[in-house]
N, C-alpha and C. Protein backbone atom coordinates (compact mmCIF):
# COMPACT_ATOMS: atom_id res chain seq x y z
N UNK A 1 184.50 87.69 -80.93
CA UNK A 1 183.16 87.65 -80.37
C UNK A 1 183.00 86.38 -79.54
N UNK A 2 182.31 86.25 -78.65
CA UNK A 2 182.20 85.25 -77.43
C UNK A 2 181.64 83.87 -78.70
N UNK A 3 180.38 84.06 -79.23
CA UNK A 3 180.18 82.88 -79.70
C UNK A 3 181.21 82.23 -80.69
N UNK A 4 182.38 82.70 -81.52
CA UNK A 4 183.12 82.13 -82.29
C UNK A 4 184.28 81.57 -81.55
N UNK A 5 184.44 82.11 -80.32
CA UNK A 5 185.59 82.04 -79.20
C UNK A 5 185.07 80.55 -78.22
N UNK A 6 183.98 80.34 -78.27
CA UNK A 6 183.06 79.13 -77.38
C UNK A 6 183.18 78.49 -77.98
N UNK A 7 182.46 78.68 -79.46
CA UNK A 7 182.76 77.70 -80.89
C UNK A 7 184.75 76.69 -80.92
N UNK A 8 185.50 77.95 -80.95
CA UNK A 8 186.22 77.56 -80.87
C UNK A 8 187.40 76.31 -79.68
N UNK A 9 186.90 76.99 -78.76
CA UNK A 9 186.97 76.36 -77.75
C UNK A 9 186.69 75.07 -77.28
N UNK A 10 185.11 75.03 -77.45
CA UNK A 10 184.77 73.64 -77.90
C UNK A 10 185.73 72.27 -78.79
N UNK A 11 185.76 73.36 -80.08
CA UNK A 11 186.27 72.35 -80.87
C UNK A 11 187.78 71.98 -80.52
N UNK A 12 188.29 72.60 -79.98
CA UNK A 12 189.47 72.66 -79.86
C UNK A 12 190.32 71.84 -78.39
N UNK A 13 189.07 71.85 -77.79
CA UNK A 13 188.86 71.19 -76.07
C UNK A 13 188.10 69.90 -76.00
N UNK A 14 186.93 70.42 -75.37
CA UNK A 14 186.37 69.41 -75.22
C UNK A 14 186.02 68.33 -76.22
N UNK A 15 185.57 68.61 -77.50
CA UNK A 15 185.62 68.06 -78.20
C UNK A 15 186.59 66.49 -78.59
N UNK A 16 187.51 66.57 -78.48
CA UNK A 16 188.31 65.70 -78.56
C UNK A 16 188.43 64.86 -77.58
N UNK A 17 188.03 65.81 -76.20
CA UNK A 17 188.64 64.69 -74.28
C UNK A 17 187.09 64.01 -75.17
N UNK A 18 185.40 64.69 -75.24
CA UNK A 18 184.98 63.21 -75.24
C UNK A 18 184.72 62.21 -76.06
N UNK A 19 185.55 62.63 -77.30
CA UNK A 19 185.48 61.75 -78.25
C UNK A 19 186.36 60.51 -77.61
N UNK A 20 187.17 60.66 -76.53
CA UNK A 20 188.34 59.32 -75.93
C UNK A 20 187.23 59.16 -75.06
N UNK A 21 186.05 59.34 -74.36
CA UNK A 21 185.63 59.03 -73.08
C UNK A 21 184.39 57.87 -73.65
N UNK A 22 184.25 56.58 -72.70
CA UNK A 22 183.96 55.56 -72.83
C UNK A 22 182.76 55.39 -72.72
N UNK A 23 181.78 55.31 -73.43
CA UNK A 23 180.00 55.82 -73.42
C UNK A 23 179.71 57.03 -74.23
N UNK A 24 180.74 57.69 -74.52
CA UNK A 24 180.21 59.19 -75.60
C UNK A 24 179.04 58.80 -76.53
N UNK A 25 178.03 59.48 -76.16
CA UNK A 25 177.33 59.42 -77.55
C UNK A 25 176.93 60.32 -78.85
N UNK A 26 177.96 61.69 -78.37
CA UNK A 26 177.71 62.65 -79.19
C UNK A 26 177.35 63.73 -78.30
N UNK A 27 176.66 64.88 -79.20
CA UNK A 27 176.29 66.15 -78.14
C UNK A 27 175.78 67.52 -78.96
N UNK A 28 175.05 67.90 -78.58
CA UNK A 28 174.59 69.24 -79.38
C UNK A 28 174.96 70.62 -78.55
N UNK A 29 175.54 71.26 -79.31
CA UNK A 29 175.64 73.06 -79.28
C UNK A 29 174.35 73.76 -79.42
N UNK A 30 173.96 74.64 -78.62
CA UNK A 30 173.05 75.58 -79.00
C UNK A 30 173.49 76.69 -78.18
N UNK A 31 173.15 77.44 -79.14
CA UNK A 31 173.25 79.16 -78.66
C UNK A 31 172.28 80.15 -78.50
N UNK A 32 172.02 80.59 -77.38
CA UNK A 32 170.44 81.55 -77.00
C UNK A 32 170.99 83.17 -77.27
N UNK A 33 171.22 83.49 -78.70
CA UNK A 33 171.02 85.10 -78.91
C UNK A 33 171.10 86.19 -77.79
N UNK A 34 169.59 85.86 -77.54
CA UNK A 34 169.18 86.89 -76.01
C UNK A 34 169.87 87.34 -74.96
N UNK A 35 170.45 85.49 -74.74
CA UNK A 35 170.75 85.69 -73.25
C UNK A 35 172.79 85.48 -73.56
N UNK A 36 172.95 85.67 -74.39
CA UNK A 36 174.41 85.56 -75.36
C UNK A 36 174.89 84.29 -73.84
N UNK A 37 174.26 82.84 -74.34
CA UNK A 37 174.61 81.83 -73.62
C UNK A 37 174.63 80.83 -73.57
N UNK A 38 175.42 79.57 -74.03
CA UNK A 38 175.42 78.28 -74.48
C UNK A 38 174.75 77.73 -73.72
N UNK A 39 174.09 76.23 -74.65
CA UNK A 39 173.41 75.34 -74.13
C UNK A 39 174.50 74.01 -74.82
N UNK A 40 174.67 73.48 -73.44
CA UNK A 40 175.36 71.89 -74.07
C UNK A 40 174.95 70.77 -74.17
N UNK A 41 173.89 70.21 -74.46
CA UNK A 41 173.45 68.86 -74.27
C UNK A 41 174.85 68.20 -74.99
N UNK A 42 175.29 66.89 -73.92
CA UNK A 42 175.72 65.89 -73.76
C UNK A 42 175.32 64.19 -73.72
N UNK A 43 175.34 63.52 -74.90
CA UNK A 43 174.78 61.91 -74.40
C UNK A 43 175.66 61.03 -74.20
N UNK A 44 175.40 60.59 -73.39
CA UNK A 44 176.38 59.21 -72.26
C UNK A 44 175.29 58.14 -72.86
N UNK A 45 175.69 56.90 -72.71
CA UNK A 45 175.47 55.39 -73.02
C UNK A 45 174.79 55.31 -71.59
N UNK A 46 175.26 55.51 -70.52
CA UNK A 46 174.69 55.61 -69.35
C UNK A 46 175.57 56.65 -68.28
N UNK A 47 174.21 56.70 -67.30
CA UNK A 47 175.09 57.94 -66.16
C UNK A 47 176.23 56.56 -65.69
N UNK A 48 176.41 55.56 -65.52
CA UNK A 48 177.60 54.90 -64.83
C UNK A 48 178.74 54.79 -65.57
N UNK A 49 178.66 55.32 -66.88
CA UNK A 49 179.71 55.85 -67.51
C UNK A 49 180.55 57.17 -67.68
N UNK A 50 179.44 57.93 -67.27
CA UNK A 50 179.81 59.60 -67.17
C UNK A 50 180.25 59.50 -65.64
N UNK A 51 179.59 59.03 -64.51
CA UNK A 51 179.95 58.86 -63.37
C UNK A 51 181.63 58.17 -63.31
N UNK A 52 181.85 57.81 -63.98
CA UNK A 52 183.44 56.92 -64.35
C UNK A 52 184.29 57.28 -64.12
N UNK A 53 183.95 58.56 -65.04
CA UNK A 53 185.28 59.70 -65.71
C UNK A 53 185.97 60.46 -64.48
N UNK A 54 187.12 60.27 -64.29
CA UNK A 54 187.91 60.75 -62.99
C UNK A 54 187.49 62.73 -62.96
N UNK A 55 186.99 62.56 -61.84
CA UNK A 55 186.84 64.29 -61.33
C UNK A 55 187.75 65.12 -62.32
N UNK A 56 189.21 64.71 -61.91
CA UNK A 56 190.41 65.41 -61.76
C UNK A 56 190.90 65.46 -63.64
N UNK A 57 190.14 64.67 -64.36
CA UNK A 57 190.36 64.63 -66.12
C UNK A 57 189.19 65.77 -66.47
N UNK A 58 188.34 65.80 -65.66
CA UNK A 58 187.23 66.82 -66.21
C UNK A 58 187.60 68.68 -66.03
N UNK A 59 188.53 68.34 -64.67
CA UNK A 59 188.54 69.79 -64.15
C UNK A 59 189.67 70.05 -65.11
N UNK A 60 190.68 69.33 -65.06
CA UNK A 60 192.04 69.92 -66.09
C UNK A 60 191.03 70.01 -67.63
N UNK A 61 190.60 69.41 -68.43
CA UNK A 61 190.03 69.83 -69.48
C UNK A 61 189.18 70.81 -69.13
N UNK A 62 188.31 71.06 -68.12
CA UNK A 62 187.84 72.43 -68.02
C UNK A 62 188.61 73.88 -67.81
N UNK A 63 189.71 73.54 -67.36
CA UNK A 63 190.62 74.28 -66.91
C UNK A 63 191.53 75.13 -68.46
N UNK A 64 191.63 73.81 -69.27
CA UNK A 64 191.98 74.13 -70.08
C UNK A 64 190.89 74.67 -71.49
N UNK A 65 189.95 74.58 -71.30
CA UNK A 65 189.09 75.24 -71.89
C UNK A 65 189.28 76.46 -71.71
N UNK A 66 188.94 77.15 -70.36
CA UNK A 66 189.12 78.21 -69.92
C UNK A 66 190.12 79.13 -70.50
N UNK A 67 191.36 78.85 -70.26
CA UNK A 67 192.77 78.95 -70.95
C UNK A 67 192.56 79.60 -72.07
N UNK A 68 192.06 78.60 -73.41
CA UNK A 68 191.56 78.98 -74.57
C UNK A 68 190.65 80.11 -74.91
N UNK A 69 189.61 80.01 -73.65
CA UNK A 69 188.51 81.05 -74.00
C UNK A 69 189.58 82.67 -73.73
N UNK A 70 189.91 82.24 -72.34
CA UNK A 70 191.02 83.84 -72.33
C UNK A 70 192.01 84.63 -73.42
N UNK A 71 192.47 83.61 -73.70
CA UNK A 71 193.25 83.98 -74.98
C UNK A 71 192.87 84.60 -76.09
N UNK A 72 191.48 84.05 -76.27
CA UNK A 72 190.69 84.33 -77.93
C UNK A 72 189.89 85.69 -77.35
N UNK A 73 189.55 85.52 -75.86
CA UNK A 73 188.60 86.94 -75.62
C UNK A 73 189.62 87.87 -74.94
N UNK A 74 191.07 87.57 -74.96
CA UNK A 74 191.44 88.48 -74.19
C UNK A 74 191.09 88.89 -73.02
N UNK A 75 190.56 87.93 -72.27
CA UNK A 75 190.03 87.96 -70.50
C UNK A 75 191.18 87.54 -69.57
N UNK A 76 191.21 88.34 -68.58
CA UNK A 76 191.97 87.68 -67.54
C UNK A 76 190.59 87.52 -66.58
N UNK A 77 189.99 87.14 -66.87
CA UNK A 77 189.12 86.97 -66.01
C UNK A 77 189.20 84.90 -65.68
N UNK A 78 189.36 84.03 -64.52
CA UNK A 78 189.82 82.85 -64.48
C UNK A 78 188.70 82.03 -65.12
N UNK A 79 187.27 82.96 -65.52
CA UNK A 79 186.02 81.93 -65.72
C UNK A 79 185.59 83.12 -66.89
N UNK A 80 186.05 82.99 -67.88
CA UNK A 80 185.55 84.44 -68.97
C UNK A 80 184.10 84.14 -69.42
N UNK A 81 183.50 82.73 -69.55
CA UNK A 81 181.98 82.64 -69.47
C UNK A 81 181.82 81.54 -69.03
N UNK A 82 181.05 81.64 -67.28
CA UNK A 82 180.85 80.86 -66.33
C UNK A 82 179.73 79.86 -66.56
N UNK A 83 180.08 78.68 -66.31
CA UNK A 83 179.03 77.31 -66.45
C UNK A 83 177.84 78.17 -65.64
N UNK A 84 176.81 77.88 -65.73
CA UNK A 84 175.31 78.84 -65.13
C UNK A 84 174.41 77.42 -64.58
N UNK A 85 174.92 76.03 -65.17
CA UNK A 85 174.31 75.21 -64.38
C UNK A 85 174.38 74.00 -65.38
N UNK A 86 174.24 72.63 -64.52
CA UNK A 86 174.44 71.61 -65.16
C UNK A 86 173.62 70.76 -64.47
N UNK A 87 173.64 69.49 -65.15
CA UNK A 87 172.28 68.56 -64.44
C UNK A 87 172.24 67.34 -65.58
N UNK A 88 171.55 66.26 -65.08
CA UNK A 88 171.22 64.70 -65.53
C UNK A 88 169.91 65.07 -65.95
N UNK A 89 169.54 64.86 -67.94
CA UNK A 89 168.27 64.31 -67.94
C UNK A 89 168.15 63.14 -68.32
N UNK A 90 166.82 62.47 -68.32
CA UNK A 90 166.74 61.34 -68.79
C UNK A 90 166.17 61.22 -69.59
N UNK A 91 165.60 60.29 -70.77
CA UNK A 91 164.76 60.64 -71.66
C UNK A 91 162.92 59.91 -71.34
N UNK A 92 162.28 60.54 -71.91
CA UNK A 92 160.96 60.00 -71.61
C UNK A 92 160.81 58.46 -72.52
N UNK A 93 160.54 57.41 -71.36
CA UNK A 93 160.04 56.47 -71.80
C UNK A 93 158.49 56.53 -72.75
């Protein structure tokens, strides 16, 4: 099923690149039922730390995420569940 396969993925991927990345502050999973579609909040120490992280370390760990997700869902599809959007918040002072 997609959510145990994301689950997995996660843990198995990303998980680890940002436990090495310099400002990690942790990060929450959520999963929307409805719309069968992850939510990732991510916390950085600051954006000039997330800004840091070489392009080219993000895309190979994304890349290799991907990898994982195919395998567990049996997709040849190159994006078996496509990022839908990403973005900087900040928190309210």
């Amino acid at each position: 099923d997609q959510t145990s396969c994301w689950r997995t993925a996660e843990a198995e991927v990303w998980e680890p690149w940002l436990e090495k990345q310099s400002g990690y502050q942790g990060r929450e999973l959520l999963w929307d039922r409805d719309r069968q579609q992850a939510v990732v909040l991510i916390g950085w120490l600051s954006q000039s730390e997330w800004d840091a992280i070489p392009a080219g370390s993000i895309k190979k760990t994304e890349n290799r995420f991907d990898r994982v997700l195919q395998r567990c869902l049996g997709s040849g599809a190159s994006k078996p569940l496509p990022l839908q959007r990403t973005g900087s918040l900040q928190p309210i002072q």
